[in-house]
Structure formats: C-alpha cells, structure tokens
C-alpha atoms as a PDB file:
ATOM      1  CA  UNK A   1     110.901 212.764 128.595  1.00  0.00           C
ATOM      2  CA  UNK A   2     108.665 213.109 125.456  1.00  0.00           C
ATOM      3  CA  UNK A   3     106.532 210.525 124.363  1.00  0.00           C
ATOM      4  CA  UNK A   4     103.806 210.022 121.848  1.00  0.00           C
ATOM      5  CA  UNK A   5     100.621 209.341 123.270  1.00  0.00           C
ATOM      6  CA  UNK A   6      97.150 207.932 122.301  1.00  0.00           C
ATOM      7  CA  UNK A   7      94.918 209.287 124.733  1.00  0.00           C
ATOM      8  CA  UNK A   8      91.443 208.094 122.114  1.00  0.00           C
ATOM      9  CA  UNK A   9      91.071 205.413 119.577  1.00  0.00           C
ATOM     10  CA  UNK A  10      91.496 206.303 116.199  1.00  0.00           C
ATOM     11  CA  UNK A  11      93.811 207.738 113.482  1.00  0.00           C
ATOM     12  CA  UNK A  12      97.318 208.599 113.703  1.00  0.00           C
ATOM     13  CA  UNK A  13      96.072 211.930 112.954  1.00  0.00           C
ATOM     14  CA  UNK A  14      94.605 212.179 116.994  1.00  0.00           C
ATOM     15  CA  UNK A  15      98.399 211.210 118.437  1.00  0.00           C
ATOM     16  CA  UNK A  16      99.684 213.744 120.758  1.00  0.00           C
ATOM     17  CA  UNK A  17     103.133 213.931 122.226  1.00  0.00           C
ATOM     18  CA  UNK A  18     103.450 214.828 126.090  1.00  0.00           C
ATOM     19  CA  UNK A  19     105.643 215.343 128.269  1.00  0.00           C
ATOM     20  CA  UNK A  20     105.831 212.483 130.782  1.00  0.00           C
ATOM     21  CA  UNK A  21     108.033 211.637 133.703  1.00  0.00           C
ATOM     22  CA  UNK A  22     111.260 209.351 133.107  1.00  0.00           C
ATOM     23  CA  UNK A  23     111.029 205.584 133.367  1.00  0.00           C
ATOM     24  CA  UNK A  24     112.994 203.766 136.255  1.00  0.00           C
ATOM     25  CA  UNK A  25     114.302 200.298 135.714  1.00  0.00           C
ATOM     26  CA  UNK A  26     112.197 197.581 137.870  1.00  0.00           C
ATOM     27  CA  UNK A  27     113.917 194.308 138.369  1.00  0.00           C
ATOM     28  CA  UNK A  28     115.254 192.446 135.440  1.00  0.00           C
ATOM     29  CA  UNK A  29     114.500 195.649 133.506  1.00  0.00           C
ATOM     30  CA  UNK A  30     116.609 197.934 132.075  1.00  0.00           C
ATOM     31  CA  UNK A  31     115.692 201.744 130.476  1.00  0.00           C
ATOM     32  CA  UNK A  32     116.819 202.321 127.107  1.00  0.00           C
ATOM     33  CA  UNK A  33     117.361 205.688 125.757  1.00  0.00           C
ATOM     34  CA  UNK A  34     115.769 205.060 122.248  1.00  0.00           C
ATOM     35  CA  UNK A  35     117.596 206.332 119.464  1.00  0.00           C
ATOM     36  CA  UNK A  36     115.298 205.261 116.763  1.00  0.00           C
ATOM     37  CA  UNK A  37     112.200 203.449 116.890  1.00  0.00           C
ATOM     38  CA  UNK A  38     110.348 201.771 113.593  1.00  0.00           C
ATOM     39  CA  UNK A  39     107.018 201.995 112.913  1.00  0.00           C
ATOM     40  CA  UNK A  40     104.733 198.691 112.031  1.00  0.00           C
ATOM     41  CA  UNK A  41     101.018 198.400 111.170  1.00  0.00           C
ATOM     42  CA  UNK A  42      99.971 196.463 114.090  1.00  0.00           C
ATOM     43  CA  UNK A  43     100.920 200.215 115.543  1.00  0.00           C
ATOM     44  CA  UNK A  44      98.451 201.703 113.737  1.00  0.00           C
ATOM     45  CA  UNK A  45      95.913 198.627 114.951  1.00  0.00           C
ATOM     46  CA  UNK A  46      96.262 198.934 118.495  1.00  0.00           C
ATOM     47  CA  UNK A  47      96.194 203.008 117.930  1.00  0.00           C
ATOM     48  CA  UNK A  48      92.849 202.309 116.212  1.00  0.00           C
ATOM     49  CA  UNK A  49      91.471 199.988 118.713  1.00  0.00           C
ATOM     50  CA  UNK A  50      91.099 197.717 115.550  1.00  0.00           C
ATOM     51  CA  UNK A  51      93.930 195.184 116.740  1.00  0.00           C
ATOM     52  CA  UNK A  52      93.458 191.076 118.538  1.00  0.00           C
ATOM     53  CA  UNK A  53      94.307 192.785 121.547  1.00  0.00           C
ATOM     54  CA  UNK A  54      93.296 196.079 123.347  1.00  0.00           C
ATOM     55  CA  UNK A  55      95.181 198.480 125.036  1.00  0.00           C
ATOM     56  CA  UNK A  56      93.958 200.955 127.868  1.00  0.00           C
ATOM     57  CA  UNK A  57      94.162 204.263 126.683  1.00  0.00           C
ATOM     58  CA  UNK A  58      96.189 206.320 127.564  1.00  0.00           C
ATOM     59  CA  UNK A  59      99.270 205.052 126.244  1.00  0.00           C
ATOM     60  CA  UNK A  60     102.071 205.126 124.066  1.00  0.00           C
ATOM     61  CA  UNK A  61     102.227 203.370 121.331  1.00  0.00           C
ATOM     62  CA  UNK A  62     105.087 201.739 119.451  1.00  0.00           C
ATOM     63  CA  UNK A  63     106.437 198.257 119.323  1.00  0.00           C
ATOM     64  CA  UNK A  64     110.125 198.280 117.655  1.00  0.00           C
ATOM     65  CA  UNK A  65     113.669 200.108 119.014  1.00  0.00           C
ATOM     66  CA  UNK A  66     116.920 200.622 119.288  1.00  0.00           C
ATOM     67  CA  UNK A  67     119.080 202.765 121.555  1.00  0.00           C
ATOM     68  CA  UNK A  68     121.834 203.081 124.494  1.00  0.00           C
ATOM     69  CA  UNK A  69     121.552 201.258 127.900  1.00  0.00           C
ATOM     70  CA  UNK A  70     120.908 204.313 130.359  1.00  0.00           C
ATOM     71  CA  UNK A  71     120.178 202.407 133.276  1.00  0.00           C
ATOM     72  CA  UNK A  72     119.761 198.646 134.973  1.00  0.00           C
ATOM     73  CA  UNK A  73     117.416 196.530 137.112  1.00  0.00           C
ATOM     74  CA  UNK A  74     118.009 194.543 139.942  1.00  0.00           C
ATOM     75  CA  UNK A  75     119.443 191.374 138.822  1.00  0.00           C
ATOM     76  CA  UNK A  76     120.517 191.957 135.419  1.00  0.00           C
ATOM     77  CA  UNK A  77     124.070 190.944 134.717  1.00  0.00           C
ATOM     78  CA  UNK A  78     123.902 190.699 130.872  1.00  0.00           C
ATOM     79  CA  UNK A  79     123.578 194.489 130.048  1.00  0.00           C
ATOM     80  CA  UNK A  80     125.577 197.463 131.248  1.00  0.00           C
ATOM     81  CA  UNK A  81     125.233 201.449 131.088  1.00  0.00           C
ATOM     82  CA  UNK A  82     125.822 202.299 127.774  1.00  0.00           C
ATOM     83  CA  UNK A  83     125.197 199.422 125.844  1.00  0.00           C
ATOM     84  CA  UNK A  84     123.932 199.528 122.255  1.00  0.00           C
ATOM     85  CA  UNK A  85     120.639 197.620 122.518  1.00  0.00           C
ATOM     86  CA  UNK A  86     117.569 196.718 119.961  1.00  0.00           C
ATOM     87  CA  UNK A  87     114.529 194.492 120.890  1.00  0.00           C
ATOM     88  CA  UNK A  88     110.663 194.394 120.656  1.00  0.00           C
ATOM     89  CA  UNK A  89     107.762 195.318 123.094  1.00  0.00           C
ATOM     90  CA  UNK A  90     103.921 195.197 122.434  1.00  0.00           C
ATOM     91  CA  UNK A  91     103.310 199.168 123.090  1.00  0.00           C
ATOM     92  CA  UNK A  92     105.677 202.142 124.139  1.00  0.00           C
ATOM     93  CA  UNK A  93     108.335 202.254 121.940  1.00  0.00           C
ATOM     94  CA  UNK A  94     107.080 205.878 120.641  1.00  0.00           C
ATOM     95  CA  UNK A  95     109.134 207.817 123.538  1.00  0.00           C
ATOM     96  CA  UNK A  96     112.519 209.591 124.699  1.00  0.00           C
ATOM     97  CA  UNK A  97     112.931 206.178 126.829  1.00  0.00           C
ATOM     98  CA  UNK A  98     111.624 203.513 127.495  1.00  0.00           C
ATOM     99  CA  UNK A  99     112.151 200.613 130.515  1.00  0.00           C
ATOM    100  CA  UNK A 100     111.291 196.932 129.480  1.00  0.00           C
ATOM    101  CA  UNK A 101     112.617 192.890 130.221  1.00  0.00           C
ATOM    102  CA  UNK A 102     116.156 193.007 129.910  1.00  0.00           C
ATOM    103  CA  UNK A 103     115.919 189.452 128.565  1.00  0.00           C
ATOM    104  CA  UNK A 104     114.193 190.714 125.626  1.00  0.00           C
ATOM    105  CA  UNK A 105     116.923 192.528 123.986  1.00  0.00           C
ATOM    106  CA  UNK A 106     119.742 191.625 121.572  1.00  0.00           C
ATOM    107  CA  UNK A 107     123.326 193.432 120.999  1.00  0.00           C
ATOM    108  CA  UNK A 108     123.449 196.215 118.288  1.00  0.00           C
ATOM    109  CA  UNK A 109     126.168 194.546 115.764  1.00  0.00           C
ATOM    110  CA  UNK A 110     129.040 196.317 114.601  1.00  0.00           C
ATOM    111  CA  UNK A 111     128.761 198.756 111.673  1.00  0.00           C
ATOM    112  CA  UNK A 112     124.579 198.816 112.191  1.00  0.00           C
ATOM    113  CA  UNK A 113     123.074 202.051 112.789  1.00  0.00           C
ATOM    114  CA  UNK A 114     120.443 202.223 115.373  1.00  0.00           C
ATOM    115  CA  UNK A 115     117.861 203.355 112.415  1.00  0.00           C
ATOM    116  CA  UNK A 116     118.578 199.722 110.733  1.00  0.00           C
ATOM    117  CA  UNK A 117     118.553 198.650 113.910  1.00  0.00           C
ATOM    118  CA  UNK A 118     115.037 199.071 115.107  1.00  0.00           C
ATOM    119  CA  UNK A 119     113.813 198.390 111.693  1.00  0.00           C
ATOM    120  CA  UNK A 120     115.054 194.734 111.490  1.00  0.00           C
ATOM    121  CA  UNK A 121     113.696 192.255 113.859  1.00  0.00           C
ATOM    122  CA  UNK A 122     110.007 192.156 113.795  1.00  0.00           C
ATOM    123  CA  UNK A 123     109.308 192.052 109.642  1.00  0.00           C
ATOM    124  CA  UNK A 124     112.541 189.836 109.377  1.00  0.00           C
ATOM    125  CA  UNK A 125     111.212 187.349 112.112  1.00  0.00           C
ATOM    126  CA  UNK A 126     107.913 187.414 110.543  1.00  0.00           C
ATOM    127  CA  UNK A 127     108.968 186.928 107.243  1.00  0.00           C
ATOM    128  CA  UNK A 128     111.313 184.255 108.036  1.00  0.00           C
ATOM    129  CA  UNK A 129     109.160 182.084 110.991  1.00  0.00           C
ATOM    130  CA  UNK A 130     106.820 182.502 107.891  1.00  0.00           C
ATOM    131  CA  UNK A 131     108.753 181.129 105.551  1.00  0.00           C
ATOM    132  CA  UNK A 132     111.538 178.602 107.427  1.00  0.00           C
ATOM    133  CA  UNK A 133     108.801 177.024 109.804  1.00  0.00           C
ATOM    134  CA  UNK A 134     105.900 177.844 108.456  1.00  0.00           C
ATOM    135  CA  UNK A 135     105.516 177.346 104.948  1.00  0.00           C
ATOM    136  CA  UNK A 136     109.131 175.159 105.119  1.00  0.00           C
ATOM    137  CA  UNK A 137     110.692 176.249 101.734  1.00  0.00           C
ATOM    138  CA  UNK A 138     113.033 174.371 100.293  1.00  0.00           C
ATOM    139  CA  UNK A 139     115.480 175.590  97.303  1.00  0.00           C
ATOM    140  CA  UNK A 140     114.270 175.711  94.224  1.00  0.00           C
ATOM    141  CA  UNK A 141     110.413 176.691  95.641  1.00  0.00           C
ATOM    142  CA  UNK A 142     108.856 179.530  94.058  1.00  0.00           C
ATOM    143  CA  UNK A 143     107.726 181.825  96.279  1.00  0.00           C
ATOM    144  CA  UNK A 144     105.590 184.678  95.732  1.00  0.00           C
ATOM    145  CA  UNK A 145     105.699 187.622  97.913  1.00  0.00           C
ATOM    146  CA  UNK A 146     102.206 189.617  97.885  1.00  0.00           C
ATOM    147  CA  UNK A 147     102.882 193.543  99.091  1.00  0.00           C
ATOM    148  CA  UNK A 148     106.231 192.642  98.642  1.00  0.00           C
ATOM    149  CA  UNK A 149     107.596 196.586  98.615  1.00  0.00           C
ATOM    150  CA  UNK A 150     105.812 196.710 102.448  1.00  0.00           C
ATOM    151  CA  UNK A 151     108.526 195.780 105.514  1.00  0.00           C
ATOM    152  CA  UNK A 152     107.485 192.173 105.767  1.00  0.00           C
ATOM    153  CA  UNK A 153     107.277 192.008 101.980  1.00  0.00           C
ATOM    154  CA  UNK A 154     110.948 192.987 101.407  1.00  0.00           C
ATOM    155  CA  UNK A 155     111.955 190.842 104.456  1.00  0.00           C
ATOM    156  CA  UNK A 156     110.608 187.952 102.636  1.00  0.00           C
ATOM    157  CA  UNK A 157     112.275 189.095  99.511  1.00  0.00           C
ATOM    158  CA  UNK A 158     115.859 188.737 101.039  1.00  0.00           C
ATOM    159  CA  UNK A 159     115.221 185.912 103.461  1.00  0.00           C
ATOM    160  CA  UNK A 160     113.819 183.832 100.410  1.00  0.00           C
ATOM    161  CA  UNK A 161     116.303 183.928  98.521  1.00  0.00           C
ATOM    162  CA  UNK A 162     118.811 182.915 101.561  1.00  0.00           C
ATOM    163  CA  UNK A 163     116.831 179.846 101.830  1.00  0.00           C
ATOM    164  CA  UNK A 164     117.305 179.211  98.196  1.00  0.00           C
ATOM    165  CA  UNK A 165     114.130 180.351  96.768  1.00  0.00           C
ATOM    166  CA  UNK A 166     113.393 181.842  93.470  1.00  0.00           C
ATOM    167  CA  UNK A 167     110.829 185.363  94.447  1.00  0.00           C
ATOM    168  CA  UNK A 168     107.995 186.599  92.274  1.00  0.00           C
ATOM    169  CA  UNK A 169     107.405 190.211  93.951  1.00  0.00           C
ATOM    170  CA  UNK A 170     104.238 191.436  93.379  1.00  0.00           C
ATOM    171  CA  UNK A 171     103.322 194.961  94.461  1.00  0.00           C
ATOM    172  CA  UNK A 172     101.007 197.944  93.514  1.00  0.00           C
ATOM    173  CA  UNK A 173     103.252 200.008  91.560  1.00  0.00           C
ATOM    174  CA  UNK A 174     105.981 200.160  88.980  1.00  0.00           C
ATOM    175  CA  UNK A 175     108.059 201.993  91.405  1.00  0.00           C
ATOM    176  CA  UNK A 176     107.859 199.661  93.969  1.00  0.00           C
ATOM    177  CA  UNK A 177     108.527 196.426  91.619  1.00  0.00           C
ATOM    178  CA  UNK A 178     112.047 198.294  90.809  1.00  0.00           C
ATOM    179  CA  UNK A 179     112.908 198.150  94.472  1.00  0.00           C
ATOM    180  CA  UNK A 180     111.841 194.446  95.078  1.00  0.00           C
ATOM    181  CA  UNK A 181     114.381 193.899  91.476  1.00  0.00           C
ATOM    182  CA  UNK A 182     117.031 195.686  93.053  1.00  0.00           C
ATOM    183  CA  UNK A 183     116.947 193.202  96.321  1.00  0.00           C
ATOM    184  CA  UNK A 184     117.008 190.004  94.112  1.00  0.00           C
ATOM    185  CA  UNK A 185     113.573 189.270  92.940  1.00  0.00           C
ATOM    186  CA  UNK A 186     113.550 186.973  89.686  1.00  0.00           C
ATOM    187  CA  UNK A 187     110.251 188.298  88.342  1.00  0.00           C
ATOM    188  CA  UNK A 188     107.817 190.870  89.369  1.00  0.00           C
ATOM    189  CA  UNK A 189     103.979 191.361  88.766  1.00  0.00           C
ATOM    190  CA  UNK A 190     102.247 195.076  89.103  1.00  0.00           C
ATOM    191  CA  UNK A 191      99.078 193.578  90.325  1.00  0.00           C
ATOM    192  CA  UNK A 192      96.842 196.913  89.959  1.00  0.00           C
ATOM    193  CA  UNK A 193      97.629 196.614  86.167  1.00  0.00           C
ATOM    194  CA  UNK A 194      98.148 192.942  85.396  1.00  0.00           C
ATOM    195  CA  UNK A 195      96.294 189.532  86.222  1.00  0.00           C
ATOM    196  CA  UNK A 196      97.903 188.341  89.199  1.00  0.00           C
ATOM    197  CA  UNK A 197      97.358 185.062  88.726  1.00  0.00           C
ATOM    198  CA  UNK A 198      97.872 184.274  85.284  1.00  0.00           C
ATOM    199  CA  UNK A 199     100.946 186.448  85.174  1.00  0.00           C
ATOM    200  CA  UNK A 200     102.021 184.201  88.316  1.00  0.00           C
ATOM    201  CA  UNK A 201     101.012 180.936  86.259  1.00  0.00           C
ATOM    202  CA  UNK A 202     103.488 182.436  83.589  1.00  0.00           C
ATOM    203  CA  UNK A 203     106.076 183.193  85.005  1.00  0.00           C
ATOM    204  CA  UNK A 204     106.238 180.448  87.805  1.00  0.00           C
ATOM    205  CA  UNK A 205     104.215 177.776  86.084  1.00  0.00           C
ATOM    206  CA  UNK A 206     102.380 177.842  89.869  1.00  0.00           C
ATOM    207  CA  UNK A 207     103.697 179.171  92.717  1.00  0.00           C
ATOM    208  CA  UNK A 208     105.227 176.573  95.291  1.00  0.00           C
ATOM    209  CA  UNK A 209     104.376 178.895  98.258  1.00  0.00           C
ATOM    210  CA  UNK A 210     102.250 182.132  99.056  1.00  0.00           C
ATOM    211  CA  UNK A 211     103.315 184.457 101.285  1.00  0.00           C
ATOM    212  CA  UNK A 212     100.730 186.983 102.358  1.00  0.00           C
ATOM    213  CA  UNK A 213     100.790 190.334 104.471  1.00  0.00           C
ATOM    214  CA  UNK A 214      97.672 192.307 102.507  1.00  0.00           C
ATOM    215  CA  UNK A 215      94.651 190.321 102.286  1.00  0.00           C
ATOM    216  CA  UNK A 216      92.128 191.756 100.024  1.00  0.00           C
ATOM    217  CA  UNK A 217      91.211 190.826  96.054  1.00  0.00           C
ATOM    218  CA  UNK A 218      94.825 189.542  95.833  1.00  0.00           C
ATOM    219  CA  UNK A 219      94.419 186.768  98.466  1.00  0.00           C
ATOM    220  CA  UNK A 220      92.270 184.622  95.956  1.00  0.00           C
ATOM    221  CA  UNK A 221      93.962 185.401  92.754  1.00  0.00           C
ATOM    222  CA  UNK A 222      97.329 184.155  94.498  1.00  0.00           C
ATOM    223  CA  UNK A 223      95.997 180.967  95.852  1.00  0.00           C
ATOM    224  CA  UNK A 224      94.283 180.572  92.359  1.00  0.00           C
ATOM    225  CA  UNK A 225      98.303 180.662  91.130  1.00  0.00           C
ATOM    226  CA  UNK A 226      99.695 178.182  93.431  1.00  0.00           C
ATOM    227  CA  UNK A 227     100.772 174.641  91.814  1.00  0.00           C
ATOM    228  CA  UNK A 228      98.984 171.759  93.436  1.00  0.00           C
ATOM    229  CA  UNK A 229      99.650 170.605  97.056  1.00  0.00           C
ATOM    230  CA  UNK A 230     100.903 174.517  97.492  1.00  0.00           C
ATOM    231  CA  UNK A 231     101.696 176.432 100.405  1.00  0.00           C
ATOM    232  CA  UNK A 232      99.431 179.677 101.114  1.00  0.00           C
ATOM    233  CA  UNK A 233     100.457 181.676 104.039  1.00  0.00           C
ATOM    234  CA  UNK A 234      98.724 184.271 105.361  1.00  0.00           C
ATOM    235  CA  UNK A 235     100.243 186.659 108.241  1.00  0.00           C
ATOM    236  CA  UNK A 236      97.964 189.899 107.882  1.00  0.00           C
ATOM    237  CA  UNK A 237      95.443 192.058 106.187  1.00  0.00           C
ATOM    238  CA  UNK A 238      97.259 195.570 105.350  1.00  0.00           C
ATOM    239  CA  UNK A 239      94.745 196.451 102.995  1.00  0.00           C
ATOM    240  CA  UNK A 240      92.280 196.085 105.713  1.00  0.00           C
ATOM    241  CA  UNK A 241      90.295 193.750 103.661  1.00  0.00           C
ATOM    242  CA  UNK A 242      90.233 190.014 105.435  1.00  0.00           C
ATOM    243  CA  UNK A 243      89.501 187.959 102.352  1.00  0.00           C
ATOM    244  CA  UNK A 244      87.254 185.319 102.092  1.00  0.00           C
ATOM    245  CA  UNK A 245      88.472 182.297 100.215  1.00  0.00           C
ATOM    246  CA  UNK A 246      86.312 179.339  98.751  1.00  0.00           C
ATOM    247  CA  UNK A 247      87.413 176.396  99.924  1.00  0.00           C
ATOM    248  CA  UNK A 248      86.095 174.605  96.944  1.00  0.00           C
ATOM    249  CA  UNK A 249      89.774 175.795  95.866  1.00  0.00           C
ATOM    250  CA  UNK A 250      91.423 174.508  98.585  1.00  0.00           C
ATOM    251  CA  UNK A 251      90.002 170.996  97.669  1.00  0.00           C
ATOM    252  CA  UNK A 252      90.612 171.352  93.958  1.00  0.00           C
ATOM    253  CA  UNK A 253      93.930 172.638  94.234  1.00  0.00           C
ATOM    254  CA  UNK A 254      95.328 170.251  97.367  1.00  0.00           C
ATOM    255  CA  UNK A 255      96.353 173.465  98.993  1.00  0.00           C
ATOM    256  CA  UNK A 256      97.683 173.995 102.054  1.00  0.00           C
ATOM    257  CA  UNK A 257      96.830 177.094 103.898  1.00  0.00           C
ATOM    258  CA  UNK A 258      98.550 178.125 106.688  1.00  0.00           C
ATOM    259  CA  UNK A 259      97.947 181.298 109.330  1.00  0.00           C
ATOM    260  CA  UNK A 260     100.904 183.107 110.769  1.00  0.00           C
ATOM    261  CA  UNK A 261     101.244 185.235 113.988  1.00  0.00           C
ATOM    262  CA  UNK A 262     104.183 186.645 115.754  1.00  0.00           C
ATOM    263  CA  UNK A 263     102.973 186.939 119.115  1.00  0.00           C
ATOM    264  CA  UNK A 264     102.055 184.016 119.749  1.00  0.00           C
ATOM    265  CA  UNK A 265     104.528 181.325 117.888  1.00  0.00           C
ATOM    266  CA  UNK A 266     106.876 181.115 120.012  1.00  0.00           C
ATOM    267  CA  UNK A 267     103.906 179.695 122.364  1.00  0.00           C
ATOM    268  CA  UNK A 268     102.649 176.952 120.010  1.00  0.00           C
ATOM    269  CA  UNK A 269     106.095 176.128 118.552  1.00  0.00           C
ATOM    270  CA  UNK A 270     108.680 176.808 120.725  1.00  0.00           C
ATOM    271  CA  UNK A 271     111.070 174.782 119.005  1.00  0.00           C
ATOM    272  CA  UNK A 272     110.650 176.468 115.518  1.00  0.00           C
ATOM    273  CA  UNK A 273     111.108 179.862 117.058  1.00  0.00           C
ATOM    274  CA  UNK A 274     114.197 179.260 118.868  1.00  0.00           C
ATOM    275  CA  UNK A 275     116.390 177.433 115.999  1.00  0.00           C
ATOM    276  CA  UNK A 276     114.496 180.487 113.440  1.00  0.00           C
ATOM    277  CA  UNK A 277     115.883 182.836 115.848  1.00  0.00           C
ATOM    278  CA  UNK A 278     119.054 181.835 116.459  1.00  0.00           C
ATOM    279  CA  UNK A 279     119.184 181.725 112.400  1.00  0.00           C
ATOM    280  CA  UNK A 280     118.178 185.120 111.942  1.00  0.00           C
ATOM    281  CA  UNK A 281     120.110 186.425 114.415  1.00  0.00           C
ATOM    282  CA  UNK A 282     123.327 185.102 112.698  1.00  0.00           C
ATOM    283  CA  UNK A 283     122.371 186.268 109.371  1.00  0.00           C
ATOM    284  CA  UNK A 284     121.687 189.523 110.866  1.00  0.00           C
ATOM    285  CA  UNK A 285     124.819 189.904 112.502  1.00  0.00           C
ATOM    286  CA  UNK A 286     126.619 188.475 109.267  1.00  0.00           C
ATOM    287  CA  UNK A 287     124.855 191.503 107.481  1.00  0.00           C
ATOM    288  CA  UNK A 288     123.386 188.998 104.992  1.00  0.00           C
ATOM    289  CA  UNK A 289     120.221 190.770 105.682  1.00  0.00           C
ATOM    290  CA  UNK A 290     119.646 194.511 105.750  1.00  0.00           C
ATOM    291  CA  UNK A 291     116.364 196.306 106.723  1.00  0.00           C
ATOM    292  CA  UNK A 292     115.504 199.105 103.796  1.00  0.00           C
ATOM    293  CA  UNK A 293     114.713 202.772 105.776  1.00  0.00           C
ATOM    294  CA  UNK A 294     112.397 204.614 102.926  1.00  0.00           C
ATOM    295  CA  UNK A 295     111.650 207.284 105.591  1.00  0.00           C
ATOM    296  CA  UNK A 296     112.422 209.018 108.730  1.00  0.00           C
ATOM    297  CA  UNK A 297     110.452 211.362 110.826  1.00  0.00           C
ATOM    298  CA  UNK A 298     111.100 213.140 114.203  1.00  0.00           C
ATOM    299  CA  UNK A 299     108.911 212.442 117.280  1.00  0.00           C
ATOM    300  CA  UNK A 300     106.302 215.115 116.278  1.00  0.00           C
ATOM    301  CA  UNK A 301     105.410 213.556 113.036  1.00  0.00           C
ATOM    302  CA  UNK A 302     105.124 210.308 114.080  1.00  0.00           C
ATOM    303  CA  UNK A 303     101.026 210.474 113.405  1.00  0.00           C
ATOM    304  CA  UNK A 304     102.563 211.595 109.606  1.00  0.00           C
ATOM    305  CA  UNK A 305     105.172 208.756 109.674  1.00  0.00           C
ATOM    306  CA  UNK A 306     102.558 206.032 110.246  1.00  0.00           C
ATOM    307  CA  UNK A 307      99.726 207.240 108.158  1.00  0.00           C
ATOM    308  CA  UNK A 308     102.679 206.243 104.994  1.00  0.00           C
ATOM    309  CA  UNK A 309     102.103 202.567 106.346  1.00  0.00           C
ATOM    310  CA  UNK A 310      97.819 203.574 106.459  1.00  0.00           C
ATOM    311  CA  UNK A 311      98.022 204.574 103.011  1.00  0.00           C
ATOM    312  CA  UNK A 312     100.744 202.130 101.312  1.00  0.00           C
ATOM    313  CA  UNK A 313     102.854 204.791 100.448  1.00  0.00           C
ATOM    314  CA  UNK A 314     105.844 203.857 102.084  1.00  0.00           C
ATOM    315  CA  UNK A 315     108.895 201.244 101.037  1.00  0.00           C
ATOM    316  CA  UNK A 316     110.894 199.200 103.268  1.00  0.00           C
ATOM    317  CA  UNK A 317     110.776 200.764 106.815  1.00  0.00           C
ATOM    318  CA  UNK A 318     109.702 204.224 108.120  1.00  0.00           C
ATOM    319  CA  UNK A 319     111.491 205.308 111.745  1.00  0.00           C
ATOM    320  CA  UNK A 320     110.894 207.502 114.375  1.00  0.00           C
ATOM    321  CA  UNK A 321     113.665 209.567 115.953  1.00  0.00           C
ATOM    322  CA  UNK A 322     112.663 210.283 118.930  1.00  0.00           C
ATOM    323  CA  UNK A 323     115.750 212.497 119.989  1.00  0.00           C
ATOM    324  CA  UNK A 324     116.016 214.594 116.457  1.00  0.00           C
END
C-alpha cells in the first residue's frame, strides 16, 4: 500500500509517501480500505513535533477516515467485509489502509459520501462537547464563533443553531463571512478590518458564550465582548499564538473560562461524552448536520492539502483521497 510518511519533524512540505507493506487485522481490529481521509491541524502538530503528545518518527500521520471493511479481527462480530465504515485514530489515517479498534468505528449513513464522511466527526464532536457540555448553551444564548470559516468553526456554526443559539461568525475575510451567512449565522464580524469587540457589543449587546479554536489578538478582544457571568471557551490556538489573558478581566467581567480537549473528555466526563455522542450521532445520521469539503487532494499532495489548514486558506474541510 501507499502511505504518507513523516520520517523528520517539521513542515508538511518534508512528507513523503512510501510504499509500505499491507496492514493485517489483530484482534478486535479490523483494516479499512480508506476511501477518503480529512485533514485536521492537530495533523500538522504532531507532523511538527509541536503537538501535547509526541509521536516516534517514522510514521504516518493522519487522524480522520472513512472507507470499506476489507478485513476482520479475531472477535469482532459487529463489522463485516465490506462494510462502509468512518471513525477516528490519533496517527495513520494518511494511507491506502489502515487496521485500528473495531470498537472505534461508526456506520457510514445512507446517502453520505465517504468524503463527508471522514470530514464529520472530529470538528462536529469538538464543536458540540464544546458547546452542549462545555459551555451548556441554552436557546436564546449568543454565541460567537471565532475562526468560524475553519472546520470546528463551521461545526459550531450549525450545531449552535440546533441547540437554539443565535451565531455571530467572525472570520478573517469577507469571503469567508459569506460562507458562515450561507450556514445560518445571524451576524458576522471581519475581524482583520473591524473591532471585534465593539462590533460584538453591537450586534449582541455581549456575547453569552465564546467559542474559540484560534487563539491570538482575538482571544482578548472576544472575552472583552462577553456579557457578564459569560462563557469563554477555548479549544485551540490555530493561529499558533496561545494568548495571554488578564485575569483582572475575568474578575471584572464574572467570566467563566473554560478549556476544551477532545482526547481526553471522554476521560474526565464520561457522562457528557456519551449522551453528546449519542446526540451527534443522531443528528448526523438525520443529516441535520453536514460537514463543508472546500478541497480535495490525492495522496501525493497531501503536504499541499494541509499547508491550506497552516496558512488559513482553506473553508470547511480539506480531504485526502488516498486511492485517486
């Protein structure tokens, strides 16, 4: 099989793709011919070295897929040859195929391409853990939605508004504001040419909750926005900037802020995480919530495919087909 490879820390630019020899299914695996695979920054992180957790090198990266059930473990009941299969794993996604816990894998539902597919579940659980457990909005909460044109952005876009929410988008560009419109958002703020947080105080008269994914100069204006006794969230740093907030504001404002991460929630709230996934999974299935795919690249461009995430050019989802 083909497979993408990081064999030193660094850019996307240094990926390689190798030829390496097929997977076999260990027990309770199965190996998944991956028909798409969707590219997220923590990818980009663990590429770089630069992530909470290292990884050995050589390896291959990728974390999010979708494909066909080519083969099973010993003891797996739930999943046969041929299957249509999508599910999450912390590297090696990046390949022809792939073998990981059968356990960890949900059914493809009807009328979803595998593209869509691999590009739902980890922005729309982050988004919504984020905003169901995390920063519990209610109906009628404002919620404003920093990077909002990003993959977790536009997942909090739709899954705000499901939980009743009125969405301020705010994003870098005019372009990307449209797109955030044209998925429901009420109001929209171009932060690279307007003042976040008075345009926020405007338009919200202060923001109920906060939802984060960039970090940078736009962490503080937004908290600066929030109504008192609001909810900040903050579940990463794309711009690579990790702010640093004064918590004389905090105490002024009464607000509350929260941190968010997806690899370990299900650890400190395992309740949360199993009623938000059940949720999602409905609304998924329901297709009350559909991933946006701005861009898809074959297995040789997948250095190309995540430098768009490196350099905020890309909308919704980019995916990797590792077959085409």
């Amino acid at each position: 099989m083909l497979a993408v490879r990081c064999n030193r820390y660094g850019p996307p630019d240094q990926l390689a793709v190798e030829e390496l020899p097929d997977p076999s299914a260990g027990p309770g695996e199965v190996v998944v011919r991956v028909e798409a695979a969707s590219v997220n920054f923590p990818d980009v992180l663990i590429a770089a070295d630069q992530y909470q957790i290292s990884v050995p090198v050589p390896f291959t990266p990728g974390s999010e897929l979708a494909g066909v059930v080519e083969s099973v473990g010993e003891g797996v009941a739930e999943w046969r040859v041929g299957d249509r299969v999508y599910g999450s794993t912390f590297v090696g996604a990046f390949a022809q195929l792939i073998a990981l816990p059968a356990a960890g894998l949900s059914a493809v539902p009807d009328g979803v391409d595998f593209a869509e597919a691999a590009a739902f579940w980890v922005v729309y659980a982050t988004a919504y853990h984020a905003l169901r457990s995390v920063a519990e909005v209610a109906a009628g909460d404002w919620v404003v939605v920093l990077g909002a044109a990003g993959g977790v952005g536009l997942a909090a876009v739709d899954l705000a508004q499901l939980l009743g929410a009125r969405v301020l988008a705010a994003a870098s560009s005019d372009e990307k504001l449209e797109v955030c419109r044209s998925r429901g958002a009420a109001e929209v703020v171009n932060y690279t040419s307007e003042d976040l947080k008075e345009r926020i105080k405007e338009l919200t008269g202060g923001a109920d909750v906060v939802i984060d994914p960039v970090g940078g100069p736009s962490a503080e204006q937004a908290l600066r926005s929030t109504r008192w006794g609001g909810r900040y969230v903050t579940v990463g740093f794309a711009s690579g900037e990790i702010p640093r907030i004064p918590l004389n504001l905090v105490l002024l404002k009464g607000v509350v802020v929260k941190g968010f991460e997806i690899r370990t929630f299900a650890e400190h709230d395992p309740t949360g995480a199993a009623r938000d996934r059940e949720e999602l999974l409905a609304l998924f299935g329901q297709r009350k919530v559909r991933p946006l795919v701005d861009g898809v690249y074959p297995l040789r461009e997948t250095g190309t495919a995540m430098r768009s995430l490196t350099e905020r050019r890309a909308t919704g989802k980019v995916v990797i087909l590792p077959w085409g």
